[in-house]
N, C-alpha and C. Protein backbone atom coordinates (compact mmCIF):
# COMPACT_ATOMS: atom_id res chain seq x y z
N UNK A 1 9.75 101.33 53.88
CA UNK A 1 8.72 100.72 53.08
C UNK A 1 8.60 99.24 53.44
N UNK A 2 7.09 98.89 53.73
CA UNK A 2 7.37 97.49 54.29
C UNK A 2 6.61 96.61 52.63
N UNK A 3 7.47 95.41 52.62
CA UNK A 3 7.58 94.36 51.44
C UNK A 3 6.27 93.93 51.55
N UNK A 4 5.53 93.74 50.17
CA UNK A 4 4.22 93.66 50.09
C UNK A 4 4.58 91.66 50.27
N UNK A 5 3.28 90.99 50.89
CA UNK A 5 3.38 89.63 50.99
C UNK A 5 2.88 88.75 49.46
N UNK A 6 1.67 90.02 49.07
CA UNK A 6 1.58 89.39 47.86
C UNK A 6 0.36 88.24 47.36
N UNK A 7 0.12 87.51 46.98
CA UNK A 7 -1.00 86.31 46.74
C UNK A 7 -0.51 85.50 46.50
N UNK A 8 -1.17 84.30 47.76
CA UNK A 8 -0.57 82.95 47.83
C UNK A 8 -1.64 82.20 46.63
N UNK A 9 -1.04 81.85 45.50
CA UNK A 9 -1.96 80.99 44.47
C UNK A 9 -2.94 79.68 45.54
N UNK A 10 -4.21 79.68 44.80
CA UNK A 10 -4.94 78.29 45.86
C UNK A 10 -4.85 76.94 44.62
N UNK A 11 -3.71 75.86 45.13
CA UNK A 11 -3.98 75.00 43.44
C UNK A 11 -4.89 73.87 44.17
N UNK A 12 -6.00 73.66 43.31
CA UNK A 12 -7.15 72.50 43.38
C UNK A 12 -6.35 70.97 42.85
N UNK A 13 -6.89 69.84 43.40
CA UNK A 13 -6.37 68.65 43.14
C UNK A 13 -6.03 68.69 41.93
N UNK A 14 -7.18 69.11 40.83
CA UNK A 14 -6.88 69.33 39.33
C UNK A 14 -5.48 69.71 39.01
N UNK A 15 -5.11 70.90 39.49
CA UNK A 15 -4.14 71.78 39.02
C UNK A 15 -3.08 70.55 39.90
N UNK A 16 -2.54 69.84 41.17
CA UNK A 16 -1.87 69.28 41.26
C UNK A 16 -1.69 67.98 40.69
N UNK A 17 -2.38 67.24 40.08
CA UNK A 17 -2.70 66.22 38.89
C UNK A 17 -1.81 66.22 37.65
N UNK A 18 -2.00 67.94 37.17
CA UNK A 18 -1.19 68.52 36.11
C UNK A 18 0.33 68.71 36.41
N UNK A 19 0.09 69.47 37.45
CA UNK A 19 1.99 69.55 37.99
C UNK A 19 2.69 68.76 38.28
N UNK A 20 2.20 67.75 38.68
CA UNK A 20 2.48 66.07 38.72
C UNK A 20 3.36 65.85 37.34
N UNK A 21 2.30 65.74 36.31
CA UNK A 21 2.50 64.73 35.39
C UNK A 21 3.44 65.64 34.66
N UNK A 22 3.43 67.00 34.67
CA UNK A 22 4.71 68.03 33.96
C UNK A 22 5.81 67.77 34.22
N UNK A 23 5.82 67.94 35.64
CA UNK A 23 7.03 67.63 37.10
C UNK A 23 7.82 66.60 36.16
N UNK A 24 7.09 65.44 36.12
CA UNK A 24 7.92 63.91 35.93
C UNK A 24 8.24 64.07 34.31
N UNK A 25 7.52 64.78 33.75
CA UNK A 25 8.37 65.40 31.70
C UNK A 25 7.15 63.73 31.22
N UNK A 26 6.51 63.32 31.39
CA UNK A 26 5.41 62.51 31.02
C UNK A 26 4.23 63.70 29.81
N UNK A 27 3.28 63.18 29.36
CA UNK A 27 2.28 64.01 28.13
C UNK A 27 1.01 63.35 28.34
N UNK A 28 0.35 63.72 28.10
CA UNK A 28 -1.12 63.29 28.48
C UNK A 28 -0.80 61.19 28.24
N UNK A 29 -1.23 61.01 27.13
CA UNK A 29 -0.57 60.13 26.58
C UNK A 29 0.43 59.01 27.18
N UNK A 30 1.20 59.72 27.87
CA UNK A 30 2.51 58.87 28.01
C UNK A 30 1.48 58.43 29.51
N UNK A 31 0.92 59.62 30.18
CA UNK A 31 0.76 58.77 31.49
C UNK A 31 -0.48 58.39 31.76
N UNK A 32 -1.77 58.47 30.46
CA UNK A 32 -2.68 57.61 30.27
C UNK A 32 -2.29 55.85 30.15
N UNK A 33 -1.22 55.57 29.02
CA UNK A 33 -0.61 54.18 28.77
C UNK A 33 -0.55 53.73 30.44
N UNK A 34 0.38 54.35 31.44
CA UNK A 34 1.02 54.15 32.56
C UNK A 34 0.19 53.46 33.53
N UNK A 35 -1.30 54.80 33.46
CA UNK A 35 -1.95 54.47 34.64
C UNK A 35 -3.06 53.45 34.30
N UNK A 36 -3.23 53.05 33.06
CA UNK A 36 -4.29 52.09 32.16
C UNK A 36 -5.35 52.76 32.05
N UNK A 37 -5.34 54.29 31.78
CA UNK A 37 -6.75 55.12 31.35
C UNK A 37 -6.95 55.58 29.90
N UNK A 38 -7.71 56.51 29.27
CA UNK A 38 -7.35 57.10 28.12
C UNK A 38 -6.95 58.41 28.17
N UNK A 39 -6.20 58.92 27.29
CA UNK A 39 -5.77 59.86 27.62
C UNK A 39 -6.85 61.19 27.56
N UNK A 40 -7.84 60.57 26.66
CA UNK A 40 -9.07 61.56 27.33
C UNK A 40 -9.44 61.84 28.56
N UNK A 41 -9.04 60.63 29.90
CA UNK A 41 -9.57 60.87 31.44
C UNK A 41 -8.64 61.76 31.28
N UNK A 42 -7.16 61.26 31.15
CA UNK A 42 -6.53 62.19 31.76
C UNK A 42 -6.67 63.54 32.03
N UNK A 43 -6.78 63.61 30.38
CA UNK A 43 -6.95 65.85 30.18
C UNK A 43 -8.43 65.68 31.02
N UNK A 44 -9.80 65.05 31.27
CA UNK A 44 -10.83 65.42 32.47
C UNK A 44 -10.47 66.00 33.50
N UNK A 45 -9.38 64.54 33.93
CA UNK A 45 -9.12 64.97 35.47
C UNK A 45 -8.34 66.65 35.70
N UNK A 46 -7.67 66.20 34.55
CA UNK A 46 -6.70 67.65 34.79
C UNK A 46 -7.48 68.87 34.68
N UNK A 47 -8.56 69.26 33.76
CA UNK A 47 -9.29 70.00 33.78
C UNK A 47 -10.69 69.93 34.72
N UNK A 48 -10.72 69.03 35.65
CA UNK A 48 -11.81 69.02 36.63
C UNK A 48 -12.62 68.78 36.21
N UNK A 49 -13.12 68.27 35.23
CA UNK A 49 -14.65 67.40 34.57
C UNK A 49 -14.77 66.18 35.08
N UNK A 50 -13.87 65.80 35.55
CA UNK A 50 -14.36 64.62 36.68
C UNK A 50 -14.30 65.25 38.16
N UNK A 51 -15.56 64.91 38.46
CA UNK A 51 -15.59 65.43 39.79
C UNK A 51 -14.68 65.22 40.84
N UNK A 52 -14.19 64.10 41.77
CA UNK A 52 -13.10 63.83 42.13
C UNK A 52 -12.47 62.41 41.73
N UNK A 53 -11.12 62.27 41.54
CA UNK A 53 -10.54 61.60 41.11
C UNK A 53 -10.75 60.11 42.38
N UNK A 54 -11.48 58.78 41.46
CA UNK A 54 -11.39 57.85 42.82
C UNK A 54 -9.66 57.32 43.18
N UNK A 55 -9.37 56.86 44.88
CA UNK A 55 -8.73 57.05 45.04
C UNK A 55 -7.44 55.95 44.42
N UNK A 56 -7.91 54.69 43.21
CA UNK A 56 -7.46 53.87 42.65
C UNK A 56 -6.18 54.80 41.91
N UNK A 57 -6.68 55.67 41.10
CA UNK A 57 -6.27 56.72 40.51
C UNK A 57 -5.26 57.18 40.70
N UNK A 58 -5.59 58.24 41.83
CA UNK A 58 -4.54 58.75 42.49
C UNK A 58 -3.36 58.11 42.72
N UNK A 59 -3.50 57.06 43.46
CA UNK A 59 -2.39 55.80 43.65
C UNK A 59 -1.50 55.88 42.49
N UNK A 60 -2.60 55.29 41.35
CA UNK A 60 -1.50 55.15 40.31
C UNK A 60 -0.61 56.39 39.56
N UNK A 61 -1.42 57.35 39.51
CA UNK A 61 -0.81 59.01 39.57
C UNK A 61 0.21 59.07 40.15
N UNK A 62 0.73 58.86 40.92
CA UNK A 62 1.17 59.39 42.31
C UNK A 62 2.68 58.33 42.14
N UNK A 63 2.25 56.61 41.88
CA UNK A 63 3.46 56.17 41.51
C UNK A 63 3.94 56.49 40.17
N UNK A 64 3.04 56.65 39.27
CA UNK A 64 3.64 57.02 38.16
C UNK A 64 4.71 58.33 37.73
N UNK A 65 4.39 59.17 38.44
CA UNK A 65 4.93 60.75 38.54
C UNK A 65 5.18 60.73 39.37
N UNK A 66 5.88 59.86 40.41
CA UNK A 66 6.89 59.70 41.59
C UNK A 66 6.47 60.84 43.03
N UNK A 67 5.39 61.29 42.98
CA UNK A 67 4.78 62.49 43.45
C UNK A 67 4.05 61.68 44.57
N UNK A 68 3.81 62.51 45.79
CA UNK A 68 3.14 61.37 47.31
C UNK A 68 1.79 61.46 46.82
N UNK A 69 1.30 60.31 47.05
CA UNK A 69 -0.31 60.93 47.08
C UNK A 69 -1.07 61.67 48.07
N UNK A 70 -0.14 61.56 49.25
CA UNK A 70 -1.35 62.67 50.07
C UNK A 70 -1.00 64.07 49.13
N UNK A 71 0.33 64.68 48.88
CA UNK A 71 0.25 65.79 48.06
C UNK A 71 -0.34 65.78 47.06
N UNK A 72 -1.20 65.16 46.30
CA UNK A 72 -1.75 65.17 45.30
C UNK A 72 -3.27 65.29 45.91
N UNK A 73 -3.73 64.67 47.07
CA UNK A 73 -4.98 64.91 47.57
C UNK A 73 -5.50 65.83 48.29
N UNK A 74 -4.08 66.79 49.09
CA UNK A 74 -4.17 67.74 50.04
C UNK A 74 -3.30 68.66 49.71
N UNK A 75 -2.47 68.59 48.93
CA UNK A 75 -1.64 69.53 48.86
C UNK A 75 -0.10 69.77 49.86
N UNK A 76 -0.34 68.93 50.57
CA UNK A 76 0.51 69.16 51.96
C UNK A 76 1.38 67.99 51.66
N UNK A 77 2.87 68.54 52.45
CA UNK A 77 3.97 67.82 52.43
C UNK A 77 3.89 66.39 53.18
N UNK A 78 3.87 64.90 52.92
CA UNK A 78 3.95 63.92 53.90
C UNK A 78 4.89 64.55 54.90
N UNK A 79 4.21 64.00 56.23
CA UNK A 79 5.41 64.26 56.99
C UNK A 79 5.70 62.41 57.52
N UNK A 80 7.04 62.38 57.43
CA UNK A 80 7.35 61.13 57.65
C UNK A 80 6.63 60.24 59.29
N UNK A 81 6.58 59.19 58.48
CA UNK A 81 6.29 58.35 59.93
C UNK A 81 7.64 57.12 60.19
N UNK A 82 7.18 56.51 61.54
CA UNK A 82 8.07 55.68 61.56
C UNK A 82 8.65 54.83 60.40
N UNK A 83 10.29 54.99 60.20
CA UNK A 83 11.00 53.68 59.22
C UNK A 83 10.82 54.52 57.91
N UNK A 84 10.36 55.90 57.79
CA UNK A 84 10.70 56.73 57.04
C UNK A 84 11.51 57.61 56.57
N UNK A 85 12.73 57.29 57.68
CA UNK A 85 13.55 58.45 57.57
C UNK A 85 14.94 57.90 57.17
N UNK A 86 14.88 56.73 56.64
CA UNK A 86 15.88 55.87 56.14
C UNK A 86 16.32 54.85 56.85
N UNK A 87 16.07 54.70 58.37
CA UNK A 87 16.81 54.00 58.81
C UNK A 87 15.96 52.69 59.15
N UNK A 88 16.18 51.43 59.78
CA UNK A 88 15.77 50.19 59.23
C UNK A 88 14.43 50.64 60.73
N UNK A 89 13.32 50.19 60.13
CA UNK A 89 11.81 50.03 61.29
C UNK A 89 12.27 48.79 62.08
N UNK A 90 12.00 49.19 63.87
CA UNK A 90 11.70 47.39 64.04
C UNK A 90 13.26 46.65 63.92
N UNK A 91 14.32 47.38 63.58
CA UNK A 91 15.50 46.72 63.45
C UNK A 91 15.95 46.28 64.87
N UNK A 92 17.12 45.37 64.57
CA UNK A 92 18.52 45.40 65.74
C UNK A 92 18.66 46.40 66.36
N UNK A 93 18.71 47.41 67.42
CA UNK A 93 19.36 48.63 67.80
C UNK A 93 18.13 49.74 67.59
N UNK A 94 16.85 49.20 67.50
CA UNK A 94 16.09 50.32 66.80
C UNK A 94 14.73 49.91 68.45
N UNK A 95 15.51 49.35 69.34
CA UNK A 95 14.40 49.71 70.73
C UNK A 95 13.47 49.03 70.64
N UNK A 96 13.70 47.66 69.88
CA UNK A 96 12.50 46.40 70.27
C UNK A 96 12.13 46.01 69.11
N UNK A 97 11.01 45.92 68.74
CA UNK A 97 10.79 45.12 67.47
C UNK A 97 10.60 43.42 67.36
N UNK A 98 10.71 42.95 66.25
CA UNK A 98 10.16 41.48 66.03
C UNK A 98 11.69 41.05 65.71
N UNK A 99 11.81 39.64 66.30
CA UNK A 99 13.52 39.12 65.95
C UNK A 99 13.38 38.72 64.66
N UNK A 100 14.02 38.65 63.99
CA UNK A 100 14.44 38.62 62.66
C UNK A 100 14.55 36.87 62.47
N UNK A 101 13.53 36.37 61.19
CA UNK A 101 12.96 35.61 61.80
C UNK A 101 14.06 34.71 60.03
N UNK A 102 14.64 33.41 60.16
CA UNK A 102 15.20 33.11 58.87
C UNK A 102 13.95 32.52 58.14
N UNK A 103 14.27 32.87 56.62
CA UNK A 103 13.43 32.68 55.95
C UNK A 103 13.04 31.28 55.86
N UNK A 104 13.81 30.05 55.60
CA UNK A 104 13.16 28.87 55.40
C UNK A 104 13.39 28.33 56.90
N UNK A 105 12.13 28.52 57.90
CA UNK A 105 11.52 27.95 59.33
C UNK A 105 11.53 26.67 59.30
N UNK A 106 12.03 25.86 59.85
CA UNK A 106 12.28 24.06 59.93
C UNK A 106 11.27 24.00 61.39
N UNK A 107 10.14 22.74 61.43
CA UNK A 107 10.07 22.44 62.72
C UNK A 107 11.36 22.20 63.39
N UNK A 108 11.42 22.38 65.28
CA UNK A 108 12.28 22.04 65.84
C UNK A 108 12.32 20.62 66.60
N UNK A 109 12.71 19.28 66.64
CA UNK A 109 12.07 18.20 66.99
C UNK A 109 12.18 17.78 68.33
């Protein structure tokens, strides 16, 4: 007997908006205060009565509920770019970069 695959759910920005703000244990409310909206946008956005969310929004969504914003716009996992993967961008030992420059610069005479 071969294992049925089943139905992959399709979630709309809406529905990731919501899983967001569940995800992080936040309430309509808590992450209206956060993002400086009312908590009336909020339940919109979440229910799709706003057509698409501008991308000011999202931003603040996204830091607020610790969630990436491209996953909130696409659905899809960031995939890291350079100086993302923990280790220092542009460093000492990191194959070139800018010299590390001290903070208070004196002319030299």
């Amino acid at each position: 007997m071969q294992p049925s695959v089943g139905t992959i759910p399709h979630f709309t920005i809406y529905d990731r908006l919501r899983k967001a703000r569940e995800v992080s244990g936040l309430d309509q409310t808590e992450l209206a205060e956060r993002i400086g909206v009312s908590r009336t946008s909020v339940s919109s956005y979440e229910a799709g009565r706003i057509a698409r969310p501008r991308k000011i929004v999202l931003n603040a969504w996204g830091l607020a509920t610790g969630v990436p914003v491209q996953w909130l716009e696409t659905g899809e996992e960031p995939t890291p770019g350079p100086g993302d993967d923990g280790a220092p961008a542009g460093g000492a030992g990191a194959g070139g970069g800018l010299p590390r420059l001290d903070s208070n610069q004196q002319p030299s005479d």
